[in-house]
C-alpha atoms as a PDB file:
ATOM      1  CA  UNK A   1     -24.133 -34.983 144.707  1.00  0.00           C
ATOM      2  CA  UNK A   2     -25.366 -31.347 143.451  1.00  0.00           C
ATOM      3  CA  UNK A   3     -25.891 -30.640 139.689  1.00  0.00           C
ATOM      4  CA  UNK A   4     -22.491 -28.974 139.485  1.00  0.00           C
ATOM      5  CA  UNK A   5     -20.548 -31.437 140.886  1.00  0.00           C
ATOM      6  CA  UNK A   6     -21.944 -34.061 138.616  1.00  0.00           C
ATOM      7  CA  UNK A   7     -21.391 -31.422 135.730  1.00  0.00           C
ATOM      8  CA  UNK A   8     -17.655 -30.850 137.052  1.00  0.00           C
ATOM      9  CA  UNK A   9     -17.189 -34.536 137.088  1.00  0.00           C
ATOM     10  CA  UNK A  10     -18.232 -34.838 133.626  1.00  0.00           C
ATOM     11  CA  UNK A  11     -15.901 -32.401 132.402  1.00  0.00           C
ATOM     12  CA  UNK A  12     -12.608 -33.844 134.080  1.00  0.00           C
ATOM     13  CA  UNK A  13     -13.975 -37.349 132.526  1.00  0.00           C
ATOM     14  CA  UNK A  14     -14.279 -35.785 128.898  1.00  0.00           C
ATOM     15  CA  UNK A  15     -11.179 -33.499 129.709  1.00  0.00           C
ATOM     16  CA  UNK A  16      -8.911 -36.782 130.433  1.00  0.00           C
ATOM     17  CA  UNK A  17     -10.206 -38.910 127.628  1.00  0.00           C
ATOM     18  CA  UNK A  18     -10.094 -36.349 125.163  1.00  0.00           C
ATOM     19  CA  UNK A  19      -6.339 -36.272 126.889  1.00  0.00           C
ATOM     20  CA  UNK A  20      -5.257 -39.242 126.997  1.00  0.00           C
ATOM     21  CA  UNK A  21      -3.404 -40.878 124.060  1.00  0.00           C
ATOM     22  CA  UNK A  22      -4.868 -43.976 122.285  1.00  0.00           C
ATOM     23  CA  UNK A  23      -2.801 -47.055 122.583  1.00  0.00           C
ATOM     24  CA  UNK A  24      -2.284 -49.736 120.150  1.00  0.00           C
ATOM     25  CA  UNK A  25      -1.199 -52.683 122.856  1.00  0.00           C
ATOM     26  CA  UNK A  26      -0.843 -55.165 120.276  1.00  0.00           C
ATOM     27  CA  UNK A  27       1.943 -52.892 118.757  1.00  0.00           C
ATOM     28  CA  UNK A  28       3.397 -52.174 122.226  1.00  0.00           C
ATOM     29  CA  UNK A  29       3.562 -56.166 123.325  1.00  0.00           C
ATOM     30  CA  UNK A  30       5.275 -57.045 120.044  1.00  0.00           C
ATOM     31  CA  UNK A  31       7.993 -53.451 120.965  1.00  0.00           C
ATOM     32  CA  UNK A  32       8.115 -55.092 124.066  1.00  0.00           C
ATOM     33  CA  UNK A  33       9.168 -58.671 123.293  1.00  0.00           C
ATOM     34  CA  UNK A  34      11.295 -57.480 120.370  1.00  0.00           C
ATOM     35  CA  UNK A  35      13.522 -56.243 123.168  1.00  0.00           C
ATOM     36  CA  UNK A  36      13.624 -58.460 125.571  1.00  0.00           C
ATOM     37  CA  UNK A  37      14.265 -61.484 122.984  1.00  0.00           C
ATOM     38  CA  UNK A  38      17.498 -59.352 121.952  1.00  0.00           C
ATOM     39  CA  UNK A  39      18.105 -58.720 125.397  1.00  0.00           C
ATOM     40  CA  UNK A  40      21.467 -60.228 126.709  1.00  0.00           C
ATOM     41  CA  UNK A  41      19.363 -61.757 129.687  1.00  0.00           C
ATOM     42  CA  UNK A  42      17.410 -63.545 127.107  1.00  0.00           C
ATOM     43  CA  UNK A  43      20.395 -64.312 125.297  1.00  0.00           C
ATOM     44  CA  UNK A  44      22.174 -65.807 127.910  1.00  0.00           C
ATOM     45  CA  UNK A  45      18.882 -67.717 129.309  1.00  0.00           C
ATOM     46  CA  UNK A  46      18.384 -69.385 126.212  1.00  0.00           C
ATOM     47  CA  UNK A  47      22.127 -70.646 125.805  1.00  0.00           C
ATOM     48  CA  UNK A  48      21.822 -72.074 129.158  1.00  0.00           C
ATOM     49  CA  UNK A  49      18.731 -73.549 128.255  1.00  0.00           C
ATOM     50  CA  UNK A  50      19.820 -75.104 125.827  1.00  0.00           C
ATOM     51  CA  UNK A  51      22.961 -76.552 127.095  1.00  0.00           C
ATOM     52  CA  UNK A  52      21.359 -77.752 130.110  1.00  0.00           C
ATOM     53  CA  UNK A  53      18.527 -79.228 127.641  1.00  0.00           C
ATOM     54  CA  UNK A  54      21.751 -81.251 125.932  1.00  0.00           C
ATOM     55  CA  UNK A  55      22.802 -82.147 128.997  1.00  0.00           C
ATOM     56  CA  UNK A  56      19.854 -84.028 130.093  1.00  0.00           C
ATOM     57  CA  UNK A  57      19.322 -85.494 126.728  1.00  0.00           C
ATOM     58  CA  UNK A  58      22.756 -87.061 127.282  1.00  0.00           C
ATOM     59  CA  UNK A  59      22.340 -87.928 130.871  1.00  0.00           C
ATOM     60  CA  UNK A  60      22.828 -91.339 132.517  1.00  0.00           C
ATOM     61  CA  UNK A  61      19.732 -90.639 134.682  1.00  0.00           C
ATOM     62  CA  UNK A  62      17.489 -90.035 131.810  1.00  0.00           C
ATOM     63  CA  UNK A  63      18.397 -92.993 130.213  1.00  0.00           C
ATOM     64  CA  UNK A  64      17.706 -95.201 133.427  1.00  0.00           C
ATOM     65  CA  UNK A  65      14.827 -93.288 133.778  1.00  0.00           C
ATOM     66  CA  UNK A  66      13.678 -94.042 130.326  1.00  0.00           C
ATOM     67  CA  UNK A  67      14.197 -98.151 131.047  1.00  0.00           C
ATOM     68  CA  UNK A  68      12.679 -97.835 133.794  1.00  0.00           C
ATOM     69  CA  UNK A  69       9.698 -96.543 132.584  1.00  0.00           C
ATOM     70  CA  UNK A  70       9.685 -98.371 129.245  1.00  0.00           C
ATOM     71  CA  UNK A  71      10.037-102.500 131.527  1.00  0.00           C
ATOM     72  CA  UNK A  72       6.380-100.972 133.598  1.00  0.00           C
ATOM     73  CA  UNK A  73       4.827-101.184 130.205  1.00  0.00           C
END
């Protein structure tokens, strides 16, 4: 590579950094995951989960599971 393309490649380099806007991506993940959390697909996710999660807990399965499990012992 000649002198002045090295020279020209320097200045685009400078010319975008000096450019380019600093970001804060701890601020921008917390933006982020404010809106998603109010989200209605997070919303609704996390009433399903939790009916499904009450669901289980009341389940005949998981109860046979659990005696099964607890007579190995």
């Amino acid at each position: 590579m000649t002198l002045a393309r090295r020279w020209w490649a320097a200045a685009e380099t400078i010319a975008a950094g000096v450019s380019t806007p600093r970001i804060d991506v701890g601020a921008v993940d917390d933006e982020v995951e404010t809106l998603v959390r109010g989200s209605w697909s997070w919303t609704t996710g996390a009433a399903l989960a939790s009916k499904l999660r009450a669901a289980w807990m009341d389940s005949r399965c998981r109860r046979m599971l659990a005696a099964a499990a607890s007579g190995r012992r």
